[in-house]
PDB file of N, CA and C in Angstrom:
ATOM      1  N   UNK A   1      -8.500  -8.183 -11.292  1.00  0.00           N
ATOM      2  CA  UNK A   1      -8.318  -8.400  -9.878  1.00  0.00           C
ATOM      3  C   UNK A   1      -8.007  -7.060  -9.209  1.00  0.00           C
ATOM      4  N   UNK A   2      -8.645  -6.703  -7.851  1.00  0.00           N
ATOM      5  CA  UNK A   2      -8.240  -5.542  -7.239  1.00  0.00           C
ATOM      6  C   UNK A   2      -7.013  -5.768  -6.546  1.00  0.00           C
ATOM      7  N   UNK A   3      -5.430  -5.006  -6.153  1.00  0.00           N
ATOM      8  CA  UNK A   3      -4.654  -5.848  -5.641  1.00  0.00           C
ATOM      9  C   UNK A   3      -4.285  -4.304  -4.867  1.00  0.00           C
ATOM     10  N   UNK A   4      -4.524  -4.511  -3.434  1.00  0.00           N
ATOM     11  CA  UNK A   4      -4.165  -3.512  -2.812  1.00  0.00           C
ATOM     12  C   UNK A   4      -2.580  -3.664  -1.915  1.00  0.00           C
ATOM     13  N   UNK A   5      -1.785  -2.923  -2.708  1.00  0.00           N
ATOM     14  CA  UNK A   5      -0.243  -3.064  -1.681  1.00  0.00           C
ATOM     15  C   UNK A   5      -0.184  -1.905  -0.440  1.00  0.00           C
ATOM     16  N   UNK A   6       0.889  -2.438   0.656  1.00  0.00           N
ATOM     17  CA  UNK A   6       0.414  -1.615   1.693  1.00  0.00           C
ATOM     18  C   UNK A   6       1.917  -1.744   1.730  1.00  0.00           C
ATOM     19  N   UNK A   7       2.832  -0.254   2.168  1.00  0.00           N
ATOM     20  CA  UNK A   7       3.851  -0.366   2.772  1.00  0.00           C
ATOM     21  C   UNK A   7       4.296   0.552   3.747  1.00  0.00           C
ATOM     22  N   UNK A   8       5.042   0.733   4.343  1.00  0.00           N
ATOM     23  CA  UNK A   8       5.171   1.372   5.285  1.00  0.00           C
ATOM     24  C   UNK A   8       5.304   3.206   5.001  1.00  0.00           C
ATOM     25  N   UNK A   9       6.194   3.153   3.869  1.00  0.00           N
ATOM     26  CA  UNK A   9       6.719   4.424   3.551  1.00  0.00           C
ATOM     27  C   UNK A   9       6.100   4.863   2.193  1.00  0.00           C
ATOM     28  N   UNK A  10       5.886   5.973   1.471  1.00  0.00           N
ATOM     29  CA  UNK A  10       5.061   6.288   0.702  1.00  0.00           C
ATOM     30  C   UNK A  10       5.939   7.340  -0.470  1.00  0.00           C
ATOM     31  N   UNK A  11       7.118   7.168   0.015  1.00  0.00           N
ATOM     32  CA  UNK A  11       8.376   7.628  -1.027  1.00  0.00           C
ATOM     33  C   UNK A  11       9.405   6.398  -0.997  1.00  0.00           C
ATOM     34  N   UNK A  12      10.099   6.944  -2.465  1.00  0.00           N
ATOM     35  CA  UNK A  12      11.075   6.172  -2.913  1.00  0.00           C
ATOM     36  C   UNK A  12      11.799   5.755  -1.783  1.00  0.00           C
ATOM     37  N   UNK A  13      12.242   5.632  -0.368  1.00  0.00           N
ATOM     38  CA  UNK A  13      13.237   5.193   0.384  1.00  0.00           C
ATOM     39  C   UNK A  13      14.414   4.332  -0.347  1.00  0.00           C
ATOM     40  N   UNK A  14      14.370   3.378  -0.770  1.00  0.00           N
ATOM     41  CA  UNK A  14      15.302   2.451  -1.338  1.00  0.00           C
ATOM     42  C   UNK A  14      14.682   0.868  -2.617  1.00  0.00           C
ATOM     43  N   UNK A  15      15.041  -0.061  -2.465  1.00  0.00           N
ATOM     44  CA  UNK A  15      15.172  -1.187  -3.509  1.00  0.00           C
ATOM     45  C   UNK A  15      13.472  -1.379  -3.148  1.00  0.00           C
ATOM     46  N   UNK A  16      13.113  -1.700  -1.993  1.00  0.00           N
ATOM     47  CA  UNK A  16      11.640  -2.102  -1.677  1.00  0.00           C
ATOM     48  C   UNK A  16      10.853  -1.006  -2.534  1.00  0.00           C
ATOM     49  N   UNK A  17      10.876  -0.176  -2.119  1.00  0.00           N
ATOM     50  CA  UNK A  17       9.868   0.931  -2.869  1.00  0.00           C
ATOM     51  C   UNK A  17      10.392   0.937  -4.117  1.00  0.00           C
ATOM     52  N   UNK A  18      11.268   1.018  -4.340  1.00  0.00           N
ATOM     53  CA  UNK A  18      11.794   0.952  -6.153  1.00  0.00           C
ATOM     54  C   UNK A  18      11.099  -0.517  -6.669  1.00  0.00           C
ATOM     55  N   UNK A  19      10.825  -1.351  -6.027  1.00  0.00           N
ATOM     56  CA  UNK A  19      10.634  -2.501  -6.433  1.00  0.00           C
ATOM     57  C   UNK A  19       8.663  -2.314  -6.664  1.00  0.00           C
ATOM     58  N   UNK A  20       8.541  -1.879  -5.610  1.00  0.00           N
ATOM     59  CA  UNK A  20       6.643  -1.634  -5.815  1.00  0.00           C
ATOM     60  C   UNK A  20       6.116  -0.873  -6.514  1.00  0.00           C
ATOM     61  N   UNK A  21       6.915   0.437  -6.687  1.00  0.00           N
ATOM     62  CA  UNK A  21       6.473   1.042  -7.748  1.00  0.00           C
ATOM     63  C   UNK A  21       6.677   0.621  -9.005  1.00  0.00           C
ATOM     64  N   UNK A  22       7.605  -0.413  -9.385  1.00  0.00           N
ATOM     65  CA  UNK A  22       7.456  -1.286 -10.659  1.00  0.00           C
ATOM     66  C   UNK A  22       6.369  -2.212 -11.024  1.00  0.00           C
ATOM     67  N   UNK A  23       6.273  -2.583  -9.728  1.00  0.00           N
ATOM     68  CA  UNK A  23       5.518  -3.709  -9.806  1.00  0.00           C
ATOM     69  C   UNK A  23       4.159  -3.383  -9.689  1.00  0.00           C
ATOM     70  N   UNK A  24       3.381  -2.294  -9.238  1.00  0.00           N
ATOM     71  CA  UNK A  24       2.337  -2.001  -9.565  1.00  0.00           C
ATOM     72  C   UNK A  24       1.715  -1.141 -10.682  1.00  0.00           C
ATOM     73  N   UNK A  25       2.610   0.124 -11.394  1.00  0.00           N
ATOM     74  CA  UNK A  25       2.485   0.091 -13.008  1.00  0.00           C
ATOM     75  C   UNK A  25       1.994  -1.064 -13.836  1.00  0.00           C
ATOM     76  N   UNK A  26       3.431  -2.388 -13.502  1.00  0.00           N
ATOM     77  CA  UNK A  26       3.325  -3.335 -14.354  1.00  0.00           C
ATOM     78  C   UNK A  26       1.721  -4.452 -14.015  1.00  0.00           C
ATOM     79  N   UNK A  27       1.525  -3.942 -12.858  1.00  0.00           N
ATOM     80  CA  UNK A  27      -0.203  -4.529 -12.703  1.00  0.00           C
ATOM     81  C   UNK A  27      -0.899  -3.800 -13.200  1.00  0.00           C
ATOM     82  N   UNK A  28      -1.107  -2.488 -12.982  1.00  0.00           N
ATOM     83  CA  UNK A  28      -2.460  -1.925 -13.572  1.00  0.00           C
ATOM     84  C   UNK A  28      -1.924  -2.145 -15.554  1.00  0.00           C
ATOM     85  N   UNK A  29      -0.937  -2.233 -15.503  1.00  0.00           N
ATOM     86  CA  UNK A  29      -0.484  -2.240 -17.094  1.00  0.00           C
ATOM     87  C   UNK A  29      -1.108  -3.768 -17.632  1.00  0.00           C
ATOM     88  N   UNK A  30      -1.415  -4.768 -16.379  1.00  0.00           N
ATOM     89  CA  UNK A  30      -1.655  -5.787 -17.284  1.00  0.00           C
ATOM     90  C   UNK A  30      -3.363  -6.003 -16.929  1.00  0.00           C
ATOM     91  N   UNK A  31      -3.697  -4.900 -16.273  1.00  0.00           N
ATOM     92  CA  UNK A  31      -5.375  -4.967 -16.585  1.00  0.00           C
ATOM     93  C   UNK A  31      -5.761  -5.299 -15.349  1.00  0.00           C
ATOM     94  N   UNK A  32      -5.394  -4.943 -14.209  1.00  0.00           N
ATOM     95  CA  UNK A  32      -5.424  -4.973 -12.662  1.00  0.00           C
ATOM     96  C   UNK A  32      -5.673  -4.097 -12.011  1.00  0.00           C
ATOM     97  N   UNK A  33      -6.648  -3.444 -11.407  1.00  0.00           N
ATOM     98  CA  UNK A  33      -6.812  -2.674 -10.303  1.00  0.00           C
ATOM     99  C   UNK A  33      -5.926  -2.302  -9.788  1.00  0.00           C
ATOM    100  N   UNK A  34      -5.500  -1.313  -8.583  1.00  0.00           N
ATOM    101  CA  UNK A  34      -4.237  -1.344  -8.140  1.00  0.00           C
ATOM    102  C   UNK A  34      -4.920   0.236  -7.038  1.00  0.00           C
ATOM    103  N   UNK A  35      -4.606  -0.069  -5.818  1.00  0.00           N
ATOM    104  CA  UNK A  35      -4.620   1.082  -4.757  1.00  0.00           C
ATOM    105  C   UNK A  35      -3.066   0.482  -3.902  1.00  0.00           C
ATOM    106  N   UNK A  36      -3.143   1.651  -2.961  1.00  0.00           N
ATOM    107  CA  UNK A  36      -2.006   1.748  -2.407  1.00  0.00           C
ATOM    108  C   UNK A  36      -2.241   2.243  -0.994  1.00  0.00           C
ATOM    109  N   UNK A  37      -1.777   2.059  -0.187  1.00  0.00           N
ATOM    110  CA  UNK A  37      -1.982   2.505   1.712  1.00  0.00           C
ATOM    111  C   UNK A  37      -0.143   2.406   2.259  1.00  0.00           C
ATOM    112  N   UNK A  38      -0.084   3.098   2.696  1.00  0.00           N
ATOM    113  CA  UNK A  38       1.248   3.686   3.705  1.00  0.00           C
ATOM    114  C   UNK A  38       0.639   4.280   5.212  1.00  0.00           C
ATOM    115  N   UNK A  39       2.080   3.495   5.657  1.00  0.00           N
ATOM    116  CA  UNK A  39       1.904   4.155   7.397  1.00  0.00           C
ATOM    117  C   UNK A  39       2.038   5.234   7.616  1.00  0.00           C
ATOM    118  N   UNK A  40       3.185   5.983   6.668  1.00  0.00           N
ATOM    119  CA  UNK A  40       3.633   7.188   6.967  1.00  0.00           C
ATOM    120  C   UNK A  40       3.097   7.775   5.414  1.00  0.00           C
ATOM    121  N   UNK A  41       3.566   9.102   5.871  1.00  0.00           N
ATOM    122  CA  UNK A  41       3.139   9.832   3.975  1.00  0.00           C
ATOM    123  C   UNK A  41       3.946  10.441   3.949  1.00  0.00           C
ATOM    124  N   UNK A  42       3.888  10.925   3.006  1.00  0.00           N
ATOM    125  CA  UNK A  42       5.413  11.185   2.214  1.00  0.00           C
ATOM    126  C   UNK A  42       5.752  12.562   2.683  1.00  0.00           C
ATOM    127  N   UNK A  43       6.957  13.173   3.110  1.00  0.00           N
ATOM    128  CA  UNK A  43       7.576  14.155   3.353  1.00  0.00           C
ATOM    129  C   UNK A  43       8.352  14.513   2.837  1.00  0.00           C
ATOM    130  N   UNK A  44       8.698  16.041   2.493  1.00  0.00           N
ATOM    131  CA  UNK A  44       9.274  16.467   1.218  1.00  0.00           C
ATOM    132  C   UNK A  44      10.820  15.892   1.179  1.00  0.00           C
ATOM    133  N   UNK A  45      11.437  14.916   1.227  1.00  0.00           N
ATOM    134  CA  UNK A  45      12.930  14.395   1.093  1.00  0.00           C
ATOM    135  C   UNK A  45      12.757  13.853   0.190  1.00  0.00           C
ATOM    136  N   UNK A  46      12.028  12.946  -0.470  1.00  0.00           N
ATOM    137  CA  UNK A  46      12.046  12.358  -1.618  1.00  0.00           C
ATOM    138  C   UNK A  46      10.318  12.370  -2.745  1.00  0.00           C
ATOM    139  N   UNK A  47      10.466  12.107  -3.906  1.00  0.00           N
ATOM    140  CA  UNK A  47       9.583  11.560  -4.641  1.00  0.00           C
ATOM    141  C   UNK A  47       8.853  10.434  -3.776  1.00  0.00           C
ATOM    142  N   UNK A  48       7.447  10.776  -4.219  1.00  0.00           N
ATOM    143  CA  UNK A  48       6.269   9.434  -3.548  1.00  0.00           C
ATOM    144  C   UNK A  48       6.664   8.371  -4.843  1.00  0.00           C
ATOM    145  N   UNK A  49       6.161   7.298  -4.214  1.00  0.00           N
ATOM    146  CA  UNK A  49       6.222   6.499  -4.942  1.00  0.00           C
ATOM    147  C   UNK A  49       5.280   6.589  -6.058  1.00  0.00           C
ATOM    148  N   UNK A  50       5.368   6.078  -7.572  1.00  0.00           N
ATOM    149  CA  UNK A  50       4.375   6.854  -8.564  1.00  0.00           C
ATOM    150  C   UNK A  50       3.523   5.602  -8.504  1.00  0.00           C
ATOM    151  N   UNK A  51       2.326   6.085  -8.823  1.00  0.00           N
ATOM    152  CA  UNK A  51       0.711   4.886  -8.775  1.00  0.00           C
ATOM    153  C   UNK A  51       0.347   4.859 -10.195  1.00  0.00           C
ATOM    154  N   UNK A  52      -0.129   4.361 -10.729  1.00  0.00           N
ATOM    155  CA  UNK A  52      -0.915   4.140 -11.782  1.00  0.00           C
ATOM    156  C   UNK A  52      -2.281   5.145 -12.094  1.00  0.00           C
ATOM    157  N   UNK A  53      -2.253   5.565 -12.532  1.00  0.00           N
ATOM    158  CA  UNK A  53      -3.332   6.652 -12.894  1.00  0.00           C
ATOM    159  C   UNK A  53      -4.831   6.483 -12.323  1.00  0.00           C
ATOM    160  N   UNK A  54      -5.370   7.560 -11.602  1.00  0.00           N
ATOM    161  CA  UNK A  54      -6.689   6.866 -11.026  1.00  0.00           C
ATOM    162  C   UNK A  54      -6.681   6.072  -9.652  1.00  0.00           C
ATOM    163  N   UNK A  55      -5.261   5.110  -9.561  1.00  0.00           N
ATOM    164  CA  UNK A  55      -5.318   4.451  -8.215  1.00  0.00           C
ATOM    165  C   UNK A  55      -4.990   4.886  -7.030  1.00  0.00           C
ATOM    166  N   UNK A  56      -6.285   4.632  -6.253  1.00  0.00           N
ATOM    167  CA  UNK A  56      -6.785   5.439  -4.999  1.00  0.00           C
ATOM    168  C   UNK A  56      -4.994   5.533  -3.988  1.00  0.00           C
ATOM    169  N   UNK A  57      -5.126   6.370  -3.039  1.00  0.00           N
ATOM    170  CA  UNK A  57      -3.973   5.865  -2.366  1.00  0.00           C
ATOM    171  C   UNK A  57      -4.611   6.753  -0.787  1.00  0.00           C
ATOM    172  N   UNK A  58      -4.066   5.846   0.486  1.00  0.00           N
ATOM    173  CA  UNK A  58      -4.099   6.544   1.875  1.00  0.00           C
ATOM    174  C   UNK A  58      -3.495   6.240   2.291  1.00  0.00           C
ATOM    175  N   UNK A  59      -3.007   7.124   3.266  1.00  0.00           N
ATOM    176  CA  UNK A  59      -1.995   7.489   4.169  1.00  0.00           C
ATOM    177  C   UNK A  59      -2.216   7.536   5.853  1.00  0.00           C
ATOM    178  N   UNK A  60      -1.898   6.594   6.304  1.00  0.00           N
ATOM    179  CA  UNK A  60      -2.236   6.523   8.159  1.00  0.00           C
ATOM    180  C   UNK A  60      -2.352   7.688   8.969  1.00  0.00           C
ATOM    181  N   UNK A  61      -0.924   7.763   8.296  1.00  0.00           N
ATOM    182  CA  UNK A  61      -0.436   9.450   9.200  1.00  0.00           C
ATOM    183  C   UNK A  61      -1.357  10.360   8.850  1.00  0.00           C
ATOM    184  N   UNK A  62      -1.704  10.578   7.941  1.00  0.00           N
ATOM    185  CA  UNK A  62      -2.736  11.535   7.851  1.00  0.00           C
ATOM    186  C   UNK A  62      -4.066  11.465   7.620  1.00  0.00           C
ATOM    187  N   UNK A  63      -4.711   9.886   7.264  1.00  0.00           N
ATOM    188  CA  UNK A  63      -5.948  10.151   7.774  1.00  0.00           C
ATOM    189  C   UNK A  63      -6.337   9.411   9.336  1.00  0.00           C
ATOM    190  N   UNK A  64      -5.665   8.579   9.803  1.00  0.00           N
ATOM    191  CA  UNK A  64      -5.795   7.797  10.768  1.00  0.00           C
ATOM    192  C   UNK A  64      -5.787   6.574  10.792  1.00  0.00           C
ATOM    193  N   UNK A  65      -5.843   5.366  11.625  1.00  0.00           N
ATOM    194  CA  UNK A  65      -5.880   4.117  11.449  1.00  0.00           C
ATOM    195  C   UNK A  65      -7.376   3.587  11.149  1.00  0.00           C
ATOM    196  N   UNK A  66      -8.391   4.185  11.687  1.00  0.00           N
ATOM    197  CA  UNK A  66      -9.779   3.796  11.279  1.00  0.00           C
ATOM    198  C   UNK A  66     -10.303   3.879   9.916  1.00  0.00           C
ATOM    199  N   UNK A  67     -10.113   5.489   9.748  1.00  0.00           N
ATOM    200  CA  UNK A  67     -10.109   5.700   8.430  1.00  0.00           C
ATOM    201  C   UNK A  67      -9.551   5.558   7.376  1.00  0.00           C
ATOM    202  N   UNK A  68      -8.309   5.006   7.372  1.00  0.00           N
ATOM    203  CA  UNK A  68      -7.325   4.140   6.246  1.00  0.00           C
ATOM    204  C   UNK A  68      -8.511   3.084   6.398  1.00  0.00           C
ATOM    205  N   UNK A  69      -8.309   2.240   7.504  1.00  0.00           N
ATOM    206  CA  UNK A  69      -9.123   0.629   6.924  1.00  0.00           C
ATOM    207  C   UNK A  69      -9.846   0.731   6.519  1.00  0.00           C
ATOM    208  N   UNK A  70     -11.483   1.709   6.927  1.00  0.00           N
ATOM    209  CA  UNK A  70     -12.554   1.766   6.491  1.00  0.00           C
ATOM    210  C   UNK A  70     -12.460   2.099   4.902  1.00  0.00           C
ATOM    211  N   UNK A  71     -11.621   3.434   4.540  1.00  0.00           N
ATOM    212  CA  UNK A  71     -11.335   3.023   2.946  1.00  0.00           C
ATOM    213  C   UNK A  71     -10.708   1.983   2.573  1.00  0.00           C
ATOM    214  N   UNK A  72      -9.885   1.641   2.935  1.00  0.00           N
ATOM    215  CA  UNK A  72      -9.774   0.323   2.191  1.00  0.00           C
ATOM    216  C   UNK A  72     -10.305  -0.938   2.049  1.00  0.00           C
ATOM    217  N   UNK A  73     -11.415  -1.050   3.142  1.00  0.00           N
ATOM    218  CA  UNK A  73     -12.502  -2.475   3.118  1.00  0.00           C
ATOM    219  C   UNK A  73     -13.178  -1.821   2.300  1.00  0.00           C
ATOM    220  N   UNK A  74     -13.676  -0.333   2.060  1.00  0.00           N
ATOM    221  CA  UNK A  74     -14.770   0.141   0.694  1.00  0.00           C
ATOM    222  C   UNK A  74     -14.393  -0.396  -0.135  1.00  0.00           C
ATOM    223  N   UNK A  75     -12.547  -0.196  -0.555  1.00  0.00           N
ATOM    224  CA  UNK A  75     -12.473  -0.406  -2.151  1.00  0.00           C
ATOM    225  C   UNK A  75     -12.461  -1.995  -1.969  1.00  0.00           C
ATOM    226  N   UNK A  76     -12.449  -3.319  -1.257  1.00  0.00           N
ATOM    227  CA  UNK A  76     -12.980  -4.431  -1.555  1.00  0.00           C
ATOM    228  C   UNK A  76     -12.121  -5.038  -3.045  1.00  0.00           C
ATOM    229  N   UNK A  77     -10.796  -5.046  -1.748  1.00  0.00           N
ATOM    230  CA  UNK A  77      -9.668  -5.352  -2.608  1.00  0.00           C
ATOM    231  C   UNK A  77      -9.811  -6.972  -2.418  1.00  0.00           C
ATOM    232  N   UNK A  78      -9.458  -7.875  -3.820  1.00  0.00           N
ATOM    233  CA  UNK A  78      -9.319  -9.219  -3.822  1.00  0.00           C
ATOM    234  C   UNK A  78      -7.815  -9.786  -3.085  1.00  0.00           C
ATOM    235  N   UNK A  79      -7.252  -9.129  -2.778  1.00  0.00           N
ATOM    236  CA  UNK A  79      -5.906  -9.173  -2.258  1.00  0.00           C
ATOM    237  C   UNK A  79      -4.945  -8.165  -1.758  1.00  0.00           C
ATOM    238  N   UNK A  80      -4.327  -8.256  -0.662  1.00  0.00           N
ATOM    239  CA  UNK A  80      -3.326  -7.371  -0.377  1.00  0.00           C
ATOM    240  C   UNK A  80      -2.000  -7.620  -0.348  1.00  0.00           C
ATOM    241  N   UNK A  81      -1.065  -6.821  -0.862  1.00  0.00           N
ATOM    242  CA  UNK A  81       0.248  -6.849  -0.734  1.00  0.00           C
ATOM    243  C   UNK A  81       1.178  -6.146   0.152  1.00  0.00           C
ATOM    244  N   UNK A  82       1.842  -6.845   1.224  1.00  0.00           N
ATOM    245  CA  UNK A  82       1.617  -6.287   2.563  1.00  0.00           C
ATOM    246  C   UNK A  82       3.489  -6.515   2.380  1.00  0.00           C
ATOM    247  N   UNK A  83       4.054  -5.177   2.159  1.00  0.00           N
ATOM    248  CA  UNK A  83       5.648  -5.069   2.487  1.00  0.00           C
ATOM    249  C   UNK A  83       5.937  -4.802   3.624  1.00  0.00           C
ATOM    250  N   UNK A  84       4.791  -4.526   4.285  1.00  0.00           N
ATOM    251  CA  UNK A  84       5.853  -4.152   5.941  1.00  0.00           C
ATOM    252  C   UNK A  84       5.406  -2.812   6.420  1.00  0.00           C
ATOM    253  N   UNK A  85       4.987  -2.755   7.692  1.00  0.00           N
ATOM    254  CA  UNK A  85       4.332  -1.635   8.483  1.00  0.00           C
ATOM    255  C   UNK A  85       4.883  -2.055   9.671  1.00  0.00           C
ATOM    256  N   UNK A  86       5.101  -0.719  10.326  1.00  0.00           N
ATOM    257  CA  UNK A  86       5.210  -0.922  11.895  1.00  0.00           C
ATOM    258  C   UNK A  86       4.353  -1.186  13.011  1.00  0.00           C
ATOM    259  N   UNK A  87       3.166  -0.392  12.566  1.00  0.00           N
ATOM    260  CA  UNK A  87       2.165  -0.479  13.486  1.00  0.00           C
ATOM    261  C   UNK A  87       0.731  -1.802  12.979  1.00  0.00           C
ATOM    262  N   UNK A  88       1.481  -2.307  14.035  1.00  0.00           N
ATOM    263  CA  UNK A  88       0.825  -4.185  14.509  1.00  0.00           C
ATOM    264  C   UNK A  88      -0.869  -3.850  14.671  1.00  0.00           C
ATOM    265  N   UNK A  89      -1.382  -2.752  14.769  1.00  0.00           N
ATOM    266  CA  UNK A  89      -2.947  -2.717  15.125  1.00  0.00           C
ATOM    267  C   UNK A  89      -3.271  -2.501  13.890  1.00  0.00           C
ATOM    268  N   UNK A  90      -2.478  -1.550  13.297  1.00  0.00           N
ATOM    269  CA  UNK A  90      -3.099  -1.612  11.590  1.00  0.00           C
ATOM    270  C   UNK A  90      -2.752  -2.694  10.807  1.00  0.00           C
ATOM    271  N   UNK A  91      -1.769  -3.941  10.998  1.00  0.00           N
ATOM    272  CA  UNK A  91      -1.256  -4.649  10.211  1.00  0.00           C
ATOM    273  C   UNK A  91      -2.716  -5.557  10.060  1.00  0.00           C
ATOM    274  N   UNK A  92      -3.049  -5.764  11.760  1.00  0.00           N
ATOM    275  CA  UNK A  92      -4.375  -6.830  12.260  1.00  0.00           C
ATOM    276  C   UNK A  92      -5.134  -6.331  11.258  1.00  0.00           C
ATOM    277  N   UNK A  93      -5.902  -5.019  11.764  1.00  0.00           N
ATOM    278  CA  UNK A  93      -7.050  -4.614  10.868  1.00  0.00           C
ATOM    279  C   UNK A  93      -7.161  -4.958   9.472  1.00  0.00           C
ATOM    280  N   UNK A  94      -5.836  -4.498   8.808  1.00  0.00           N
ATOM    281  CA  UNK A  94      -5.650  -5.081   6.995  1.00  0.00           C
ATOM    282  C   UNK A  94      -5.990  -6.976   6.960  1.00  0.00           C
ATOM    283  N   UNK A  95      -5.292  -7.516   8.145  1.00  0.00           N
ATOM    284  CA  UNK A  95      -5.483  -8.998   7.739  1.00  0.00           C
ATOM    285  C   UNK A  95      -6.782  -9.510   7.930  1.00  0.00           C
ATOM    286  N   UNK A  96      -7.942  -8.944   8.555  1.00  0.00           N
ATOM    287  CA  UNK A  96      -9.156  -8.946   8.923  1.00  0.00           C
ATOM    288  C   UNK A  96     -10.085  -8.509   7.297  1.00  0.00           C
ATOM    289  N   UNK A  97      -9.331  -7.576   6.413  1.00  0.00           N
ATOM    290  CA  UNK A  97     -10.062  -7.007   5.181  1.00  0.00           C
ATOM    291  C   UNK A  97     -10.416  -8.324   4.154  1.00  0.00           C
ATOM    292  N   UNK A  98      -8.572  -8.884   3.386  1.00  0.00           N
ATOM    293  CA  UNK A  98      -8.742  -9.557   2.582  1.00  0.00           C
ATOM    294  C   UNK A  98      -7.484 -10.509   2.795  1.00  0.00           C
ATOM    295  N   UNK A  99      -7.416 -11.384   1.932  1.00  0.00           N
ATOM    296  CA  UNK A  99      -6.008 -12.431   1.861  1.00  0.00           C
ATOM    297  C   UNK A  99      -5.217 -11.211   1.658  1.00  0.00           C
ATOM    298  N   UNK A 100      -4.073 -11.441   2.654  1.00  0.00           N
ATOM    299  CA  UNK A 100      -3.070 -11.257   2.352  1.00  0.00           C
ATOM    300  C   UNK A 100      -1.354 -11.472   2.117  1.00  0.00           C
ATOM    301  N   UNK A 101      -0.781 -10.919   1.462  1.00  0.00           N
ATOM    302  CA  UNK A 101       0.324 -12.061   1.035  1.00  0.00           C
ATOM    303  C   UNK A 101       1.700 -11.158   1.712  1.00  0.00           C
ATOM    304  N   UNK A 102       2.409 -11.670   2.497  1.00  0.00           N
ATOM    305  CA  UNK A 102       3.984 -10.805   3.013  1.00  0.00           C
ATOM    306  C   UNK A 102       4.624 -10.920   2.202  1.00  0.00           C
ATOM    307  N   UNK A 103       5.257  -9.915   1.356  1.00  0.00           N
ATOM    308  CA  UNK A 103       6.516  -9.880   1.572  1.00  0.00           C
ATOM    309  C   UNK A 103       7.717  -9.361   2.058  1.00  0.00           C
ATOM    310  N   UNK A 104       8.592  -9.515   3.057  1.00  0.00           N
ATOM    311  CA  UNK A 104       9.478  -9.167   3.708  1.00  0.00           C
ATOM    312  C   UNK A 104      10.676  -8.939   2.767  1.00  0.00           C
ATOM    313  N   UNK A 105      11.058  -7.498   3.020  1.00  0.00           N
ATOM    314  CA  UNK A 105      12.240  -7.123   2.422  1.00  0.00           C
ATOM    315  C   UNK A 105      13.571  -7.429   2.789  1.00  0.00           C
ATOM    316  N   UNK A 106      13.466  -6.997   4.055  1.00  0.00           N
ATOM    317  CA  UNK A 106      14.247  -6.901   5.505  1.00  0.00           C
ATOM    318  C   UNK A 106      14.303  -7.949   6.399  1.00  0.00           C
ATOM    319  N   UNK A 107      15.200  -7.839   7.256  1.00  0.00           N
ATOM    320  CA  UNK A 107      15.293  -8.889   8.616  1.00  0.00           C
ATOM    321  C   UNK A 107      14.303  -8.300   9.601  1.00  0.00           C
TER     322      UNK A 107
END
């Protein structure tokens, strides 16, 4: 299965990102595809979150909102894993790609 997670931040910040970067190792570890998309990209305060070897990753902030989606409808992900973004025009665009599933960390 391709399983594309999307979160807002693209470094360790706290439990959420500690939690995705587990959880997507432990996917590509069980024979899963696995890309990654962030709103923001990572700035030197912390470690990015680590990906699985090979799995694609983009960044809003730096390539744009068109060009994030357009790569990510290429890679023709069977699912997305959607932790939380700020910006509501890119959230639309992702829910327009593939199923996707929330999960909310936060209030």
């Amino acid at each position: 299965m391709r399983i594309a997670a999307v979160n807002r931040n693209a470094i360790l910040v706290g439990g959420a990102e500690t939690y995705l970067e587990a959880v997507l190792l432990e996917l590509a570890g069980a024979g899963h595809q696995v890309a990654f998309v962030s709103e923001l990209d990572a700035p030197a305060i912390g470690p990015r979150i680590r990906l699985p070897d090979g799995a694609p990753a983009w960044y809003a902030q730096a390539l744009g909102r068109a060009q994030t989606l357009a790569l990510l409808e290429a890679w023709h992900p069977d699912v997305i894993y959607l932790h939380g973004m700020d910006e509501l025009a890119t959230v639309a665009g992702i829910l327009e790609i593939a199923p996707t599933v929330l999960f909310e960390h936060g209030y």
